[in-house]
N, C-alpha and C. Protein backbone atom coordinates (compact mmCIF):
# COMPACT_ATOMS: atom_id res chain seq x y z
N UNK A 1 112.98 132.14 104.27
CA UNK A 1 113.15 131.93 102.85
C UNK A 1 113.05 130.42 102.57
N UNK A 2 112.44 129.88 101.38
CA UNK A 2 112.27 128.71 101.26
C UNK A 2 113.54 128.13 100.68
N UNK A 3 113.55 126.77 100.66
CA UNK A 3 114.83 126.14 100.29
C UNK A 3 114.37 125.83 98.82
N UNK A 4 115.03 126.30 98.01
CA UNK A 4 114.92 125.63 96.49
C UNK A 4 114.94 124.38 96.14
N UNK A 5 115.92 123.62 96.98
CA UNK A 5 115.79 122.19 96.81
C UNK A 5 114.13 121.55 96.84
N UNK A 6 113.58 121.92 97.98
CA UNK A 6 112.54 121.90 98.47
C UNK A 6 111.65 121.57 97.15
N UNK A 7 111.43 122.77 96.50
CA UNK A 7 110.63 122.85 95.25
C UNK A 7 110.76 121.70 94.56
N UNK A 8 112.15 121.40 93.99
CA UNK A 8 112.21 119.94 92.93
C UNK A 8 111.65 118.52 93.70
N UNK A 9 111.63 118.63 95.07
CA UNK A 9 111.01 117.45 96.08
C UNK A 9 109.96 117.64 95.81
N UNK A 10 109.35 118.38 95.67
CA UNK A 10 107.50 118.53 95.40
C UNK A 10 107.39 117.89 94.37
N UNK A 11 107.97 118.60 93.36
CA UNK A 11 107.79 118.08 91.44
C UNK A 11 108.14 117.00 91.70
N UNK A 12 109.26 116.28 92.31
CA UNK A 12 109.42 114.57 92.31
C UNK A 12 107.96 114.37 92.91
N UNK A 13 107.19 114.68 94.11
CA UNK A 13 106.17 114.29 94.79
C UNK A 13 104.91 113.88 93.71
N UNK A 14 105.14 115.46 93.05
CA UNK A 14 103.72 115.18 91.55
C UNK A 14 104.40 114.29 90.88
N UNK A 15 105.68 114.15 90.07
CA UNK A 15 105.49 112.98 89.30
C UNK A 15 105.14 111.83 89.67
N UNK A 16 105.30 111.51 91.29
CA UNK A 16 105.22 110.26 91.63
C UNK A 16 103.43 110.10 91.30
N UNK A 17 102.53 110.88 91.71
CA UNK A 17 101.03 111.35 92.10
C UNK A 17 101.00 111.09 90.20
N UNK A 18 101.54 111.34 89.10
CA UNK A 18 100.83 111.56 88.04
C UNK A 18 101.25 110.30 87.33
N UNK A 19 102.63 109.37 87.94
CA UNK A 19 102.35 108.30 87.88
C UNK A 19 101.10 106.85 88.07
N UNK A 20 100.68 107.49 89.28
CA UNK A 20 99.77 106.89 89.60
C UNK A 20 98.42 106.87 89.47
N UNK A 21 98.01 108.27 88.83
CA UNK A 21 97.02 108.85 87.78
C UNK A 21 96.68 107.82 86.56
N UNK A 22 97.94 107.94 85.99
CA UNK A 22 98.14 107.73 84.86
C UNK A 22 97.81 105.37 85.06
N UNK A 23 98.27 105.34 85.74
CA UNK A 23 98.60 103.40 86.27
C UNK A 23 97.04 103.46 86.44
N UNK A 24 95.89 104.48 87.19
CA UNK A 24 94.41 103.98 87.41
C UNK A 24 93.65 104.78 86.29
N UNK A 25 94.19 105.37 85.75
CA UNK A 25 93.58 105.45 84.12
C UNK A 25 93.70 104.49 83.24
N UNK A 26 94.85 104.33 82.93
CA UNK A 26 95.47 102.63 82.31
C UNK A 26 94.37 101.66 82.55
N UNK A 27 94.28 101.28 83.47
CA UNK A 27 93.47 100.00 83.95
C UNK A 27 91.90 100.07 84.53
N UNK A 28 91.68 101.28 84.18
CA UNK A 28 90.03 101.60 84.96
C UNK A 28 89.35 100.63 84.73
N UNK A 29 89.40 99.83 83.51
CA UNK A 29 88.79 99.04 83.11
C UNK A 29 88.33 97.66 84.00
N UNK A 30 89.87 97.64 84.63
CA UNK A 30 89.54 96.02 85.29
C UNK A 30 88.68 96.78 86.70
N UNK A 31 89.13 97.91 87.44
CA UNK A 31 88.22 98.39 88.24
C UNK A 31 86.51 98.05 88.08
N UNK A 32 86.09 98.56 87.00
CA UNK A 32 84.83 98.48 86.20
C UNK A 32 84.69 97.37 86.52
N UNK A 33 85.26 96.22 85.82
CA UNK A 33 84.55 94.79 85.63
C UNK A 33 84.79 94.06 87.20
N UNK A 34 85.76 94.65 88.28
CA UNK A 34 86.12 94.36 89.17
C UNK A 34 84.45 94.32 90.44
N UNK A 35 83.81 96.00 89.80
CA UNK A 35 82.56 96.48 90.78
C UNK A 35 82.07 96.17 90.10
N UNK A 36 81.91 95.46 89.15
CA UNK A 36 80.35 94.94 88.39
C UNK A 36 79.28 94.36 89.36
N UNK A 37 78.23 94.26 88.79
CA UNK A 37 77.41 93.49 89.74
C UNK A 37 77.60 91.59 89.69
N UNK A 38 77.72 91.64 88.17
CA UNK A 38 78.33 90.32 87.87
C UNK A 38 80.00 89.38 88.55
N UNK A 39 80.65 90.51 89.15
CA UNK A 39 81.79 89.97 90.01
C UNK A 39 81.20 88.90 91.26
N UNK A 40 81.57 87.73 91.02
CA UNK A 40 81.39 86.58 92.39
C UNK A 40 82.51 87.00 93.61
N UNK A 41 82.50 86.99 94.66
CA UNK A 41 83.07 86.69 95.81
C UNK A 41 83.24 88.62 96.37
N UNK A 42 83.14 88.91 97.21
CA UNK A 42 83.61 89.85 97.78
C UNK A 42 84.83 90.08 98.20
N UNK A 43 85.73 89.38 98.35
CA UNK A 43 87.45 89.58 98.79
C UNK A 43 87.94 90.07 97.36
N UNK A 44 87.78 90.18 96.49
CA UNK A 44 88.08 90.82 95.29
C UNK A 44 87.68 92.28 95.18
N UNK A 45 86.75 92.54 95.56
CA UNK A 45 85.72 93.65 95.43
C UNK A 45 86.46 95.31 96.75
N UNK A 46 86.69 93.79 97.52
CA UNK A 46 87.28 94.89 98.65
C UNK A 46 89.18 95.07 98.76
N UNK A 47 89.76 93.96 98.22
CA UNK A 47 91.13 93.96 97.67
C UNK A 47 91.27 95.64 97.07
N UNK A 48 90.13 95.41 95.86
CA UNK A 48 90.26 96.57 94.36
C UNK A 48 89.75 97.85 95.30
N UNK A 49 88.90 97.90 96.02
CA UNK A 49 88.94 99.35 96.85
C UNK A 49 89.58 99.71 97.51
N UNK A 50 90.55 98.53 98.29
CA UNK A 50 91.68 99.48 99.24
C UNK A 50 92.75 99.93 98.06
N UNK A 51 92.98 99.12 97.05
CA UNK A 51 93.77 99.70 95.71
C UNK A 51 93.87 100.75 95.46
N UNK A 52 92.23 100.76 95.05
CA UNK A 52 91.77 102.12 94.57
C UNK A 52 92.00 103.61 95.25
N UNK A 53 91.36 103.34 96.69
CA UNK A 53 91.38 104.30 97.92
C UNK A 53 92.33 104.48 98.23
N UNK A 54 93.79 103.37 98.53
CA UNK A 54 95.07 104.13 98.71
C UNK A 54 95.46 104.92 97.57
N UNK A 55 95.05 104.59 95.99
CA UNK A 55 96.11 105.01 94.88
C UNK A 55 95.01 106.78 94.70
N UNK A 56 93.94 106.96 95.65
CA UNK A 56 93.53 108.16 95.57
C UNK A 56 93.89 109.14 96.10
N UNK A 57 94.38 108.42 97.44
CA UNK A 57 94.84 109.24 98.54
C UNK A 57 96.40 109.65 98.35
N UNK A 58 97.06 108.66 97.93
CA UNK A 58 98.21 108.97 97.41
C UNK A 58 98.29 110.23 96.47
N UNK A 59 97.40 110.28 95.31
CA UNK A 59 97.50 111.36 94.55
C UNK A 59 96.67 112.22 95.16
N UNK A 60 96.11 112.71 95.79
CA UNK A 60 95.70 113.11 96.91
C UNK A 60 96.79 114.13 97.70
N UNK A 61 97.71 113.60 98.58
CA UNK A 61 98.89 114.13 99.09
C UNK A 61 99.54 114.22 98.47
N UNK A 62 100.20 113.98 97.25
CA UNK A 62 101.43 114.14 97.01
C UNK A 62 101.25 115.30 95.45
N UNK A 63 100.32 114.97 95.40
CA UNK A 63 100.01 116.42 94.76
C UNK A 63 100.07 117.63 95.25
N UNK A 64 100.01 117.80 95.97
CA UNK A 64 100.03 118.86 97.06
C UNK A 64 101.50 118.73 97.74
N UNK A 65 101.94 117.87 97.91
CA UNK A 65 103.69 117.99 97.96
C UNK A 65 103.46 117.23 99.92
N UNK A 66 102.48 116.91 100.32
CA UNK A 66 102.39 116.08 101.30
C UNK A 66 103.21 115.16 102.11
N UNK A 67 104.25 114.94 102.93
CA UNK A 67 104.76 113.66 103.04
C UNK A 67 103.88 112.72 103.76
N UNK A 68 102.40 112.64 104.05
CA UNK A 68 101.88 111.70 104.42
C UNK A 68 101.40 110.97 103.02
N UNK A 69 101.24 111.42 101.96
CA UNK A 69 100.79 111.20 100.97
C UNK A 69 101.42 109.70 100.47
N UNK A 70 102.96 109.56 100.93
CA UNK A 70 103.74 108.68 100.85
C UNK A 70 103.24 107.52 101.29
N UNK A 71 102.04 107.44 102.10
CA UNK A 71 102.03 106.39 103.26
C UNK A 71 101.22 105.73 102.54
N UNK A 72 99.52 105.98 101.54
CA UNK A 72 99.11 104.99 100.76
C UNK A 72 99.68 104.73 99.46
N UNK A 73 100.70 105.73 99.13
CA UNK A 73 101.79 104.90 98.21
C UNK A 73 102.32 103.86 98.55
N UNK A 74 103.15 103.79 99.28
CA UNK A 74 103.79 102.32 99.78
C UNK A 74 103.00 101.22 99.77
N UNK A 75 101.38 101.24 100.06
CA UNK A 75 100.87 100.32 100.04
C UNK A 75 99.92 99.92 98.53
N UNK A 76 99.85 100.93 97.94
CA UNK A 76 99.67 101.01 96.62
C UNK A 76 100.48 100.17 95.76
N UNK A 77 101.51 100.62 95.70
CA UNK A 77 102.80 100.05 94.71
C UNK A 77 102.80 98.68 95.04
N UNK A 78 102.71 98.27 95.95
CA UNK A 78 102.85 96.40 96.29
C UNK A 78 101.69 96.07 96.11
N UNK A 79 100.32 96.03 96.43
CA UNK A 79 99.24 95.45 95.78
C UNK A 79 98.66 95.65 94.98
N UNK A 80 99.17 97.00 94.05
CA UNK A 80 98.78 96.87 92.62
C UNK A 80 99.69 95.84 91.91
N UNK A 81 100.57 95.52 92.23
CA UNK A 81 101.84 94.68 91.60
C UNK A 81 101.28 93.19 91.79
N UNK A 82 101.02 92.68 93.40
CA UNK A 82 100.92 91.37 93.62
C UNK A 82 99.53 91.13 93.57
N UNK A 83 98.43 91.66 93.58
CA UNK A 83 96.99 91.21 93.62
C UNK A 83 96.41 91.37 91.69
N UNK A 84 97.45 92.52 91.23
CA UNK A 84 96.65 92.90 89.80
C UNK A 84 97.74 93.21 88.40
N UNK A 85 98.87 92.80 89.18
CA UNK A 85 99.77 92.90 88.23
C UNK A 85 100.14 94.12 87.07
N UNK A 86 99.42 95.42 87.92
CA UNK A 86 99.83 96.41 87.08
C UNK A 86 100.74 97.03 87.15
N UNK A 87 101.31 98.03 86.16
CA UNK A 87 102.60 97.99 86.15
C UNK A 87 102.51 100.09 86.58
N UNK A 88 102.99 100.84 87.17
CA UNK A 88 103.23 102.04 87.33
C UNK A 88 103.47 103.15 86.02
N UNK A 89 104.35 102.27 85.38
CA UNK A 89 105.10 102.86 83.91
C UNK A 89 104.25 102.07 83.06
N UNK A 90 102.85 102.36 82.35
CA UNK A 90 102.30 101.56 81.38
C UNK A 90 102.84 101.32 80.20
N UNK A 91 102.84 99.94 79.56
CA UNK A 91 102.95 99.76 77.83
C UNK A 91 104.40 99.18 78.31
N UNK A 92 105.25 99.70 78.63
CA UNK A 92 106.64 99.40 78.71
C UNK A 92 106.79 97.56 78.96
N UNK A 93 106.08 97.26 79.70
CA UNK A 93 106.57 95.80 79.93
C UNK A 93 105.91 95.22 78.16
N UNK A 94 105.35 95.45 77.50
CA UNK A 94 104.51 94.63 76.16
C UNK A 94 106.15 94.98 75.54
N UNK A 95 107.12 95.78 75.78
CA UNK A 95 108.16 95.29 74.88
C UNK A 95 108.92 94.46 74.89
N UNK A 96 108.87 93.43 75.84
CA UNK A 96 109.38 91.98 77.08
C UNK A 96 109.12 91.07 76.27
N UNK A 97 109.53 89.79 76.40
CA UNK A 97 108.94 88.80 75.45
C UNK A 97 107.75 88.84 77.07
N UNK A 98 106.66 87.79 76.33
CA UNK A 98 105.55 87.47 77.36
C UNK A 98 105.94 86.62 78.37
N UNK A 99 107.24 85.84 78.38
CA UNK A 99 107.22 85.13 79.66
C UNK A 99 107.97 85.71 80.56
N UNK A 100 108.53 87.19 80.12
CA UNK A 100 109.35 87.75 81.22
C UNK A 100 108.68 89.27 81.49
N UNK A 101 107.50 89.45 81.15
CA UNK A 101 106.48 90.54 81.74
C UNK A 101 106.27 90.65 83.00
N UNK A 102 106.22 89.56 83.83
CA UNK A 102 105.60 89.67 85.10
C UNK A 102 106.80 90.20 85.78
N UNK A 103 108.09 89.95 85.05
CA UNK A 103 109.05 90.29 86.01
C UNK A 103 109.36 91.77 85.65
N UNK A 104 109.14 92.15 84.69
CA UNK A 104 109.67 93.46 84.36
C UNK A 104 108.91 94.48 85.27
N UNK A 105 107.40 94.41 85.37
CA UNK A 105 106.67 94.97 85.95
C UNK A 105 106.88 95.15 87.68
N UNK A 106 107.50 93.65 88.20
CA UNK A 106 107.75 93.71 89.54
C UNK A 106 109.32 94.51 89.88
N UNK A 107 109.81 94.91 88.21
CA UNK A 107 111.31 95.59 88.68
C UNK A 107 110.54 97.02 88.31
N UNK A 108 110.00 97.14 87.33
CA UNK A 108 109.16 98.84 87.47
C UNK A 108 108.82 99.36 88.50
N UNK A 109 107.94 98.56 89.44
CA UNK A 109 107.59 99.00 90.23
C UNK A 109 108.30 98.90 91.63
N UNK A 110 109.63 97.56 91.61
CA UNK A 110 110.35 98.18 92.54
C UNK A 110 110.91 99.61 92.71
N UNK A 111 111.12 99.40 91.21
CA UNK A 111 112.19 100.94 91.10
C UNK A 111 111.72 102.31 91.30
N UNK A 112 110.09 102.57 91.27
CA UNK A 112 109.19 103.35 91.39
C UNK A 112 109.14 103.63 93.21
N UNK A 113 109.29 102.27 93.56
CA UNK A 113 108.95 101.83 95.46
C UNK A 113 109.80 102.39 96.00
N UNK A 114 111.60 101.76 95.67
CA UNK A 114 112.84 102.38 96.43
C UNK A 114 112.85 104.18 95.95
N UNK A 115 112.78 104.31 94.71
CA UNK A 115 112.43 105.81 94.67
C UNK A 115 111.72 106.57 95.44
N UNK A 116 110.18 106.45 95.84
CA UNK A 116 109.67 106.89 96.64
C UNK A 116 110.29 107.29 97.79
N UNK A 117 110.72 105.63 98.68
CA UNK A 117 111.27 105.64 100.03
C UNK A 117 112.25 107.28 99.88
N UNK A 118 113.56 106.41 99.04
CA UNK A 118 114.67 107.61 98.93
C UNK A 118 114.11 109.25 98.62
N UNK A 119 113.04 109.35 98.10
CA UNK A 119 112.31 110.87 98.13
C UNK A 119 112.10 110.77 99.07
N UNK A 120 111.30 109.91 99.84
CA UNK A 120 111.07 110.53 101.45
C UNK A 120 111.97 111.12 102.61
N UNK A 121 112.80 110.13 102.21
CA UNK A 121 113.84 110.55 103.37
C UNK A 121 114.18 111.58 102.99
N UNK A 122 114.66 111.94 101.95
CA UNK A 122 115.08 113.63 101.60
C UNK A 122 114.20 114.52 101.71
N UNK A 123 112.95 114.26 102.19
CA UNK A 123 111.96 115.55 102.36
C UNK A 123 112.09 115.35 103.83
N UNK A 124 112.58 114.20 104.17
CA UNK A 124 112.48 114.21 105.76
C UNK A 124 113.84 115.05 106.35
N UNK A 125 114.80 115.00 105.58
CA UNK A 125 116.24 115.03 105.71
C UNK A 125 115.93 117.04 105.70
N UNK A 126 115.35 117.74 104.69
CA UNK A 126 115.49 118.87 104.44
C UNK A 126 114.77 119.62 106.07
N UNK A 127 113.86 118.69 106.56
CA UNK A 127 113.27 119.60 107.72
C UNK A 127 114.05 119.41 108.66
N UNK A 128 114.82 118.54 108.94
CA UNK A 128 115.81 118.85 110.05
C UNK A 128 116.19 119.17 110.46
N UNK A 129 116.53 119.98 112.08
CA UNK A 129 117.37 121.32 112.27
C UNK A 129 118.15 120.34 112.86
N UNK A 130 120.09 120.86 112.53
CA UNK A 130 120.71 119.51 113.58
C UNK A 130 121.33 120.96 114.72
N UNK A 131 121.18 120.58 116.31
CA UNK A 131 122.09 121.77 116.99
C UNK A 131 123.36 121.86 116.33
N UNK A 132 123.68 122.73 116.63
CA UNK A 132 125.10 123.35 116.29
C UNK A 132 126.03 123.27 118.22
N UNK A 133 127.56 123.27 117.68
CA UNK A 133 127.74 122.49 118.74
C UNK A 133 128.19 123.77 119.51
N UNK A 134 128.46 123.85 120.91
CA UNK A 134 128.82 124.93 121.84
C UNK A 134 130.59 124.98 121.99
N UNK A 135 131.03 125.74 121.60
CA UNK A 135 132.63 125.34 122.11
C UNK A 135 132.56 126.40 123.46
């Protein structure tokens, strides 16, 4: 029989996956101008594809309720933050004054990051069998 808990770990799994939907819909744009042909230098070009490629793969697994799915999340959430400054939860930081945006976005997306982790471990925590002890 399945564990019910189980189920709401998945739905946390998709929201995390439709978060991240939603963060490379938001911004397709800079993607676009990112692969233009007009973009100079290649370390940009290949930055925005591992971006891209982890934030696919992520929704990818965790749509499907995956715990590997977790693994190009983690790396998602930090270099969309430090290479492109996007934010997970869109629009929300424009209610910031402008000189305290960058920070709001790096607490969004912490809070998005430690969430993850802490979902993981609880999907890790539910498969566990612990022995039972012998008296």
């Amino acid at each position: 029989m399945e564990d019910p808990k189980s189920n709401g770990k998945v739905s946390a799994a998709q929201g995390l996956a439709a978060l991240v939907i939603i963060c490379l819909l938001r911004y397709f744009d800079t993607f676009a101008v990112i692969f233009s042909i007009k973009q100079v230098g290649i370390v940009p070009s290949i930055i925005a594809m591992l971006v891209l490629l982890s934030g696919l793969f992520a929704i990818a697994g965790l749509l499907r309720g995956y715990k590997w799915g977790f693994i190009p999340l983690y790396f998602f959430i930090p270099a969309a933050t430090m290479f492109f400054g996007f934010s997970l939860i869109p629009y929300l930081p424009l209610l910031i004054e402008p000189e305290y945006r960058s920070l709001m976005v790096i607490a969004i997306n912490s809070s998005v990051l430690v969430y993850a982790v802490f979902l993981l471990l609880r999907m890790m925590d539910s498969n566990v069998i612990l022995p039972t002890e012998k008296h």
